[in-house]
C-alpha atoms as a PDB file:
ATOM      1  CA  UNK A   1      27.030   7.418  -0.567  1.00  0.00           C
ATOM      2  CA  UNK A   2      27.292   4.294  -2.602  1.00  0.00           C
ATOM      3  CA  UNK A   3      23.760   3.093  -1.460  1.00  0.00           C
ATOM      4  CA  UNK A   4      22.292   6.236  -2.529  1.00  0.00           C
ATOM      5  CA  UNK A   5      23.951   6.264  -6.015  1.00  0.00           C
ATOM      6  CA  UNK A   6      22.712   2.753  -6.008  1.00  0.00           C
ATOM      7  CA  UNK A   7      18.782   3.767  -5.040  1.00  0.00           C
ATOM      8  CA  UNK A   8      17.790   5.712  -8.218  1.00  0.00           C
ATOM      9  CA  UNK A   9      18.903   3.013 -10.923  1.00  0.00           C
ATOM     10  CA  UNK A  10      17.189  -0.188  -8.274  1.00  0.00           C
ATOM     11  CA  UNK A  11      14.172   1.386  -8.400  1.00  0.00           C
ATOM     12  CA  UNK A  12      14.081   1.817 -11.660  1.00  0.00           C
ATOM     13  CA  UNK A  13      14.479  -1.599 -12.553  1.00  0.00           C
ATOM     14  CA  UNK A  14      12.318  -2.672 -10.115  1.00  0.00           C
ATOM     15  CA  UNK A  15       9.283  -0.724 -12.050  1.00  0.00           C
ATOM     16  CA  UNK A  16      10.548  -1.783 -15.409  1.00  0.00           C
ATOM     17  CA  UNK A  17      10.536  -6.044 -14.014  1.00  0.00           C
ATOM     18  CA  UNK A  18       7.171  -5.235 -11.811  1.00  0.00           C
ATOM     19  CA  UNK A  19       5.603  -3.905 -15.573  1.00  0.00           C
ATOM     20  CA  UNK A  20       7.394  -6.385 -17.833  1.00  0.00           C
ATOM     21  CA  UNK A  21       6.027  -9.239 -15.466  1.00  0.00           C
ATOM     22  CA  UNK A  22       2.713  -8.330 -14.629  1.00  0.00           C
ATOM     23  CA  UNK A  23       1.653  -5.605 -17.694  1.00  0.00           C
ATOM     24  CA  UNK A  24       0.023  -4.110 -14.761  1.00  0.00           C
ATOM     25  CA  UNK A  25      -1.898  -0.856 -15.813  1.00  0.00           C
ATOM     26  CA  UNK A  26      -3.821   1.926 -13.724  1.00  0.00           C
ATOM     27  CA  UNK A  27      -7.158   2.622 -13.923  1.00  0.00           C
ATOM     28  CA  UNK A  28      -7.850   5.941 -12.156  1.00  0.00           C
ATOM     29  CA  UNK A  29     -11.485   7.408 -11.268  1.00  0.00           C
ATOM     30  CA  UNK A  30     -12.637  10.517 -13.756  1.00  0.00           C
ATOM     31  CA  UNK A  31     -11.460  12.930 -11.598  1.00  0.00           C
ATOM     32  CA  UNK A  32      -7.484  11.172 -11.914  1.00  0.00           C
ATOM     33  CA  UNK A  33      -4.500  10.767  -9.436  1.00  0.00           C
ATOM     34  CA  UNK A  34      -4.813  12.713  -6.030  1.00  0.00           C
ATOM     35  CA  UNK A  35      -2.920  15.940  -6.554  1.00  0.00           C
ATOM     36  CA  UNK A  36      -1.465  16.152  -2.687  1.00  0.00           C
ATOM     37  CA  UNK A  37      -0.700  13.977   0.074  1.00  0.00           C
ATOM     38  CA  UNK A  38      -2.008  11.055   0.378  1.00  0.00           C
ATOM     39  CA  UNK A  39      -2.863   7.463   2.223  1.00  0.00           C
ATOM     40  CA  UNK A  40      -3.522   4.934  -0.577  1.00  0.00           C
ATOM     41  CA  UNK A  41      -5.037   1.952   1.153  1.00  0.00           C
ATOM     42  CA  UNK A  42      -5.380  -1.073  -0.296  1.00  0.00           C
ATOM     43  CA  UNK A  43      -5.601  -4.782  -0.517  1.00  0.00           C
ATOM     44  CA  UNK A  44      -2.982  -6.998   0.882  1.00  0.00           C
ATOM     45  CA  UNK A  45      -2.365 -10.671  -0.874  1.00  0.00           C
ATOM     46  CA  UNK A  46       1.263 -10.564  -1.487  1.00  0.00           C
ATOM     47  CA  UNK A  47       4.401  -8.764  -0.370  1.00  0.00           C
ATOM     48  CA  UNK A  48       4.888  -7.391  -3.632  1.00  0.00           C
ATOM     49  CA  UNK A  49       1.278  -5.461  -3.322  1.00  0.00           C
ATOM     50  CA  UNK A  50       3.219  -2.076  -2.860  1.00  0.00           C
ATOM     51  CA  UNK A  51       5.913  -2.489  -5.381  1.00  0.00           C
ATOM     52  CA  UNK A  52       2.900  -2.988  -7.538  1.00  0.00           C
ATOM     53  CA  UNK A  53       1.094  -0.010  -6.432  1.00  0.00           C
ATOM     54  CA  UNK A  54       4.638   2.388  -6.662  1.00  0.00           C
ATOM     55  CA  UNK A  55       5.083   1.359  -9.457  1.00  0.00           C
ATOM     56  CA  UNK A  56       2.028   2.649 -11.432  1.00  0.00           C
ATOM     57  CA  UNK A  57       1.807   5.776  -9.634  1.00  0.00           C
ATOM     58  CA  UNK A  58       3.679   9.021 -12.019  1.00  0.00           C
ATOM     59  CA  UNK A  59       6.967   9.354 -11.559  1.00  0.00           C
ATOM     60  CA  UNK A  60       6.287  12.973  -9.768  1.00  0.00           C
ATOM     61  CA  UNK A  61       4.006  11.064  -6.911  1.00  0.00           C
ATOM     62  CA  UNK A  62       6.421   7.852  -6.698  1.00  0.00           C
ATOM     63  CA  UNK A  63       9.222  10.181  -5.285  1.00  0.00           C
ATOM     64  CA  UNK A  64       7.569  11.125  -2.600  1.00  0.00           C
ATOM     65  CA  UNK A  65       5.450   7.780  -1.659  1.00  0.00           C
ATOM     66  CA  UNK A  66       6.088   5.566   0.973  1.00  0.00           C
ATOM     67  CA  UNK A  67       5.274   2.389   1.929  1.00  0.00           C
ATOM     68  CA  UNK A  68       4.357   1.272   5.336  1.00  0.00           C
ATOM     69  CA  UNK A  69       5.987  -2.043   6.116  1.00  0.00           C
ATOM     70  CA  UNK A  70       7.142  -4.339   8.999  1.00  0.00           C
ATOM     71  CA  UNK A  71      10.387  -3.665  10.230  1.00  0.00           C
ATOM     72  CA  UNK A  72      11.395  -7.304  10.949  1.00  0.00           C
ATOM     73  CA  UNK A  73      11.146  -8.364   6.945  1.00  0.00           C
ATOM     74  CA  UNK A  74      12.916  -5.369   5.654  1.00  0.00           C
ATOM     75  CA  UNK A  75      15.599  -5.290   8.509  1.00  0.00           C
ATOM     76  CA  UNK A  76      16.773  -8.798   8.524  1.00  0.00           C
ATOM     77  CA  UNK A  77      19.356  -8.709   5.941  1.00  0.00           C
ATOM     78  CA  UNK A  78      21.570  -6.268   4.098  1.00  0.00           C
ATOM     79  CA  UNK A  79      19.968  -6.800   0.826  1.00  0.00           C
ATOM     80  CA  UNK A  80      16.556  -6.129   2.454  1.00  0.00           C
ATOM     81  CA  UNK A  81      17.429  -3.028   4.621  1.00  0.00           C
ATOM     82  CA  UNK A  82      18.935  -1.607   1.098  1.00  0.00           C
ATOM     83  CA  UNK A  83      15.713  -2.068  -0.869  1.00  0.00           C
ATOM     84  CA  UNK A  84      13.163  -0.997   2.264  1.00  0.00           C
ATOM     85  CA  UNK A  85      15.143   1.571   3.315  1.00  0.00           C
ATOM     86  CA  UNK A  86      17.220   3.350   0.567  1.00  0.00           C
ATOM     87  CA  UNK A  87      14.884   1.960  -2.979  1.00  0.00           C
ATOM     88  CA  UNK A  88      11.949   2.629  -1.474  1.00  0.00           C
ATOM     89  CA  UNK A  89      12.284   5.157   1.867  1.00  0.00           C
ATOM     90  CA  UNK A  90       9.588   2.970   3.880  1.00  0.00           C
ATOM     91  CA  UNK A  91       8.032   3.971   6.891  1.00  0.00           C
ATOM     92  CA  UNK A  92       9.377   0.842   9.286  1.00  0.00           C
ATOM     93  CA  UNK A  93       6.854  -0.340  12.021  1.00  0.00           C
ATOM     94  CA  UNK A  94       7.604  -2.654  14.662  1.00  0.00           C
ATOM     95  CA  UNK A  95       4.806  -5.104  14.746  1.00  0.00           C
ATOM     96  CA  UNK A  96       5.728  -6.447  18.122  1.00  0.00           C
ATOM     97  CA  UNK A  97       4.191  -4.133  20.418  1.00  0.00           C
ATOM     98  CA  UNK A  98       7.168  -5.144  23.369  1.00  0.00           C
ATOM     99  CA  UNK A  99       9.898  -4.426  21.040  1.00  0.00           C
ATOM    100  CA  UNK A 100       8.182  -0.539  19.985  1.00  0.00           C
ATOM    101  CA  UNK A 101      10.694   2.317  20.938  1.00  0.00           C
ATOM    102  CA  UNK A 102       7.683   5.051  18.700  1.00  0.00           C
ATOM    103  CA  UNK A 103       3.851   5.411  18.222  1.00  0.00           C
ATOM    104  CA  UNK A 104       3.301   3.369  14.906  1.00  0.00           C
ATOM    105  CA  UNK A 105       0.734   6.442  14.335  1.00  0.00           C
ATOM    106  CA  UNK A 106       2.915   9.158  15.027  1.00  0.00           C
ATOM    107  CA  UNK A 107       5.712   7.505  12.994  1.00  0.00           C
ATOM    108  CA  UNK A 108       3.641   7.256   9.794  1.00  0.00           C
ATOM    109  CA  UNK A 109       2.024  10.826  10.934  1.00  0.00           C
ATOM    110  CA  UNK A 110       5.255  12.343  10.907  1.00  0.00           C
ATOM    111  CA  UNK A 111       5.810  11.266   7.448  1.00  0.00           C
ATOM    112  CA  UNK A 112       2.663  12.993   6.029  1.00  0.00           C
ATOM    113  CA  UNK A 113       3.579  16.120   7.801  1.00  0.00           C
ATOM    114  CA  UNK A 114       6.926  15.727   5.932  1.00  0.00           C
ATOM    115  CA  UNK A 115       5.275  15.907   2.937  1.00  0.00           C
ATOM    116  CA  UNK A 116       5.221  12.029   1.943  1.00  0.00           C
ATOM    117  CA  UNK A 117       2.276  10.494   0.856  1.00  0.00           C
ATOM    118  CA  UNK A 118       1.766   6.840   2.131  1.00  0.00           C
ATOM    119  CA  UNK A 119       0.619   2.884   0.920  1.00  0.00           C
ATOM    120  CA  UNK A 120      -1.315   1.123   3.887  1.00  0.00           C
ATOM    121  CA  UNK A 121      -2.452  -2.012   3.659  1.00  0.00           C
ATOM    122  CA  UNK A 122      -5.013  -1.652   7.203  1.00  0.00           C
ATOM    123  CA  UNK A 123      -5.816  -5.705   6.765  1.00  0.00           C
ATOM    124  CA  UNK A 124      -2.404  -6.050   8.545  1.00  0.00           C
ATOM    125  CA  UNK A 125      -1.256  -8.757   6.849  1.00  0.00           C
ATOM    126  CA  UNK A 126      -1.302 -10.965   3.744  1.00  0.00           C
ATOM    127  CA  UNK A 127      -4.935 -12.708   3.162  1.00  0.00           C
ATOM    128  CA  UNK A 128      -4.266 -16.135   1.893  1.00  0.00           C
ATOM    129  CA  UNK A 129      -7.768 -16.737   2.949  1.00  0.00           C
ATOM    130  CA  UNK A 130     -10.751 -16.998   0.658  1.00  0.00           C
ATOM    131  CA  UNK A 131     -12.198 -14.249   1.840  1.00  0.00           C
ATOM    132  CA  UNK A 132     -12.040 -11.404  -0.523  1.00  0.00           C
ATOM    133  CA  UNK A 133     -10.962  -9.120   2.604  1.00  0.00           C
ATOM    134  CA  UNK A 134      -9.858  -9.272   6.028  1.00  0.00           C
ATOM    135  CA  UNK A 135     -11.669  -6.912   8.516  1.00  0.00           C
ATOM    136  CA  UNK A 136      -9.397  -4.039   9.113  1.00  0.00           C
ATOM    137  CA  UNK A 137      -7.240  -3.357  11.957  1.00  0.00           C
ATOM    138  CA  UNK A 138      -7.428   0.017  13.942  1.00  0.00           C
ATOM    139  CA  UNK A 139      -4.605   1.774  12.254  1.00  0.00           C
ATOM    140  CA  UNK A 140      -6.370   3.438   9.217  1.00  0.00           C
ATOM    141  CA  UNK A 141      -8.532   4.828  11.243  1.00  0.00           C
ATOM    142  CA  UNK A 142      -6.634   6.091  14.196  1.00  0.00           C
ATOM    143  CA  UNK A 143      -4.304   7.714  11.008  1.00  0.00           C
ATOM    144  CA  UNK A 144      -7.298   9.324   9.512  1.00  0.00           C
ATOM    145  CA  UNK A 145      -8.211  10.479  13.042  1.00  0.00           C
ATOM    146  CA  UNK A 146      -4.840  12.069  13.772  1.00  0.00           C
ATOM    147  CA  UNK A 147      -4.234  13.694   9.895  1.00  0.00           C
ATOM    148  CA  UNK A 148      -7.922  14.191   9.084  1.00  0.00           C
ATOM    149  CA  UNK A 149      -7.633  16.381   6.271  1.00  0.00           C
ATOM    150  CA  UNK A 150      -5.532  13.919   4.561  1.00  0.00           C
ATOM    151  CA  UNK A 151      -6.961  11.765   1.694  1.00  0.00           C
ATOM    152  CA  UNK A 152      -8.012   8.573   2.055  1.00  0.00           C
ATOM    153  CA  UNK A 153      -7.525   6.740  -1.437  1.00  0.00           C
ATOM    154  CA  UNK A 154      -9.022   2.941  -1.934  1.00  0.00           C
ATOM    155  CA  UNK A 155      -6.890   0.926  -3.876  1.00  0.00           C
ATOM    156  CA  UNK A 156      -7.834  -2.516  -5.456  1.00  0.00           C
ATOM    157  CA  UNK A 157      -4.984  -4.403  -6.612  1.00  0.00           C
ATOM    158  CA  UNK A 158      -6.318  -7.108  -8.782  1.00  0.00           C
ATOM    159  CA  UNK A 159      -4.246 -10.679  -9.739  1.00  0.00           C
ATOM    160  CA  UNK A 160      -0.908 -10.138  -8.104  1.00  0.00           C
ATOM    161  CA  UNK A 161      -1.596 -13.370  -5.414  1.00  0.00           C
ATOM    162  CA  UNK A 162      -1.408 -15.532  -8.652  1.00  0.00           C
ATOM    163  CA  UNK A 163       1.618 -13.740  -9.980  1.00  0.00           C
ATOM    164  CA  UNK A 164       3.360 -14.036  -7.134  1.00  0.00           C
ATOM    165  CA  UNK A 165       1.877 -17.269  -5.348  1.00  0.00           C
ATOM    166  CA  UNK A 166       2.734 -18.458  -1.306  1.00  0.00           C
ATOM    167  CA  UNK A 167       6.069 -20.726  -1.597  1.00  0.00           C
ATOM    168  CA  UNK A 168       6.903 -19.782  -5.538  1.00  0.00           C
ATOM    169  CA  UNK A 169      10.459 -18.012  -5.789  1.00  0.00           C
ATOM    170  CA  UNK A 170       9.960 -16.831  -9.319  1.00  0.00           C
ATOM    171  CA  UNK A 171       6.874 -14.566 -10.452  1.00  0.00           C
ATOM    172  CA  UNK A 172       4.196 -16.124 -13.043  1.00  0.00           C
ATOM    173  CA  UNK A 173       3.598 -14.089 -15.910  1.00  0.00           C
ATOM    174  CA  UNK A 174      -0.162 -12.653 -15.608  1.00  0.00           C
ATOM    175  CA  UNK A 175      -2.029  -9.443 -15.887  1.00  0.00           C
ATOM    176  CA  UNK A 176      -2.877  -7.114 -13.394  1.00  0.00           C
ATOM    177  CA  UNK A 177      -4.573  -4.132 -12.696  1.00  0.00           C
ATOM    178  CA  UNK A 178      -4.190  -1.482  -9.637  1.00  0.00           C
ATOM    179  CA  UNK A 179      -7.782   0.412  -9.402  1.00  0.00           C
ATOM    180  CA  UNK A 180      -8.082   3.612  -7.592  1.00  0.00           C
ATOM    181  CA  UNK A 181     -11.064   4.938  -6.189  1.00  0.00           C
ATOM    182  CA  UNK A 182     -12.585   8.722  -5.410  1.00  0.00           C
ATOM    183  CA  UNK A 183     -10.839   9.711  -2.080  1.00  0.00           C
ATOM    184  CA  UNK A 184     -12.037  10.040   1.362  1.00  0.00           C
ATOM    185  CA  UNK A 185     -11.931  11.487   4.622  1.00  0.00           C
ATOM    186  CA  UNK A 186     -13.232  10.854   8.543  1.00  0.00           C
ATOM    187  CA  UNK A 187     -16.208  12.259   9.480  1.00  0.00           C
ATOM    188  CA  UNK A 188     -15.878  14.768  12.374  1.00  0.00           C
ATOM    189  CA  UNK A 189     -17.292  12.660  15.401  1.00  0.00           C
ATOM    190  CA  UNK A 190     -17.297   9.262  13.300  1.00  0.00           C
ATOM    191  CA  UNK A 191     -16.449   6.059  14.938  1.00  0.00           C
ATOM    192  CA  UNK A 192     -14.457   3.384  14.232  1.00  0.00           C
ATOM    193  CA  UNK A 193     -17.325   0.982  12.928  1.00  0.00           C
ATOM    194  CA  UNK A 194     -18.667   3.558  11.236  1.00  0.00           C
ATOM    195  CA  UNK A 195     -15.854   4.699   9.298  1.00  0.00           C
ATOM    196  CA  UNK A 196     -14.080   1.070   9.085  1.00  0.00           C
ATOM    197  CA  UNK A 197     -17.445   0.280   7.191  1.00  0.00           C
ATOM    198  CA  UNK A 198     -17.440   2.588   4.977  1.00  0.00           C
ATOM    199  CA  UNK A 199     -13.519   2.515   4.084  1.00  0.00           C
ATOM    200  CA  UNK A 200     -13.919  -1.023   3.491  1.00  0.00           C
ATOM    201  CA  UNK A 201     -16.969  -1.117   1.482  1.00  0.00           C
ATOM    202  CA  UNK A 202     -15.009   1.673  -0.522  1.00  0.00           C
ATOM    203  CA  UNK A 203     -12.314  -1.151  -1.331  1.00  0.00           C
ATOM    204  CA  UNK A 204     -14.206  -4.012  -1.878  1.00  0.00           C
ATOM    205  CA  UNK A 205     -16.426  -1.515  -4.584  1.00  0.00           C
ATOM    206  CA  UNK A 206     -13.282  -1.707  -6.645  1.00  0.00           C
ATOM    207  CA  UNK A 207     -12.452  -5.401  -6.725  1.00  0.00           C
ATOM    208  CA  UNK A 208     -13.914  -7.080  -9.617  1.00  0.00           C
ATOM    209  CA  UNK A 209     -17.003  -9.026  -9.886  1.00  0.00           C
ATOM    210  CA  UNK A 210     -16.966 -12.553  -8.937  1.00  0.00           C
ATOM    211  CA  UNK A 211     -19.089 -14.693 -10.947  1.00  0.00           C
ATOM    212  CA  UNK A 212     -21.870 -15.764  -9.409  1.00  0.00           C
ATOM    213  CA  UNK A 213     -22.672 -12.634  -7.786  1.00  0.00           C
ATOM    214  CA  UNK A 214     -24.816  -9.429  -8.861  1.00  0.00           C
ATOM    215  CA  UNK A 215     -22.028  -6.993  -6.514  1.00  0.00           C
END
């Protein structure tokens, strides 16, 4: 009871630091913010990428987004089962396939069917590389191919690796932006180059220019 009193005020403070730190703003395609379910995809450079992501999104869509995380960060201590679990309701997968009790897909596909829309980050971990993304792994796609009429939303998230940099404790000050791009969906019959292609190229259209380059 305590930790749910708890939740509602967390959260909100967590939105008001993520926005007072980072002045992070939203930049939606013409046709705005999805109205139903679902799977924003994105970029994955730091572990606050979702909290950055959640917290741009209206108030109406936060409350029923989740994030998709690994179980063994947001289990290992009090303080982080409180803010994975009650803050922020996220969809827990095991990454260690021998310690799996569920389907990772059917865990997260259980959530859409519950009505939740969800933030994936399909590079499957943080890219400290200088690569502007790491290929994808399997699970956007095997989602998409089990909740096919579901959205697929690209989302770039732009600066937060040098807010929040590998070893620092405390954020830097700098601004960011969270772009959103025109949704999609699998292809009936589609493969999983095919459509890991496309979803990718979908993300990377987002990401800023880098000098240099004409893309």
């Amino acid at each position: 009871m305590i930790k749910r009193l708890l939740a509602g005020p967390v959260s909100g403070l967590i939105v008001v630091f993520a926005r007072a730190v980072t002045a992070v703003r939203a930049i939606w395609p013409e046709s705005g913010p999805p109205r139903g379910r679902s799977i924003y995809y994105a970029n994955h450079s730091s572990h606050g990428d979702f909290i950055l992501i959640w917290a741009v999104l209206p108030p109406w869509m936060r409350v029923r987004t989740r994030p998709v995380a690994a179980a063994e960060y947001w289990l290992k201590s009090k303080l982080n089962r409180f803010i994975g679990c009650d803050v922020f309701n996220a969809v827990l997968i095991e990454r260690n396939r021998e310690k799996r009790t569920r389907d990772p897909i059917e865990e997260m596909a259980g959530a859409l069917d519950a009505g939740s829309s969800l933030i994936l980050f399909p590079e499957g971990t943080r890219n400290e590389t200088e690569a502007r993304l790491l290929p994808f792994k399997s699970g956007l796609y095997n989602l998409a191919k089990a909740r096919p009429t579901i959205d697929l939303v690209p989302v770039w998230i732009d600066n937060l690796n040098r807010v929040m940099p590998k070893g620092e404790f405390l954020p830097i000050p700098l601004i960011c932006t969270v772009s959103f791009g025109d949704a999609l969906k699998l292809d009936p019959d589609e493969t999983r180059e095919v459509f890991t292609a496309r979803a990718e190229a979908a993300l990377l259209a987002l990401s800023p220019k880098q000098e240099g380059t004409s893309k």
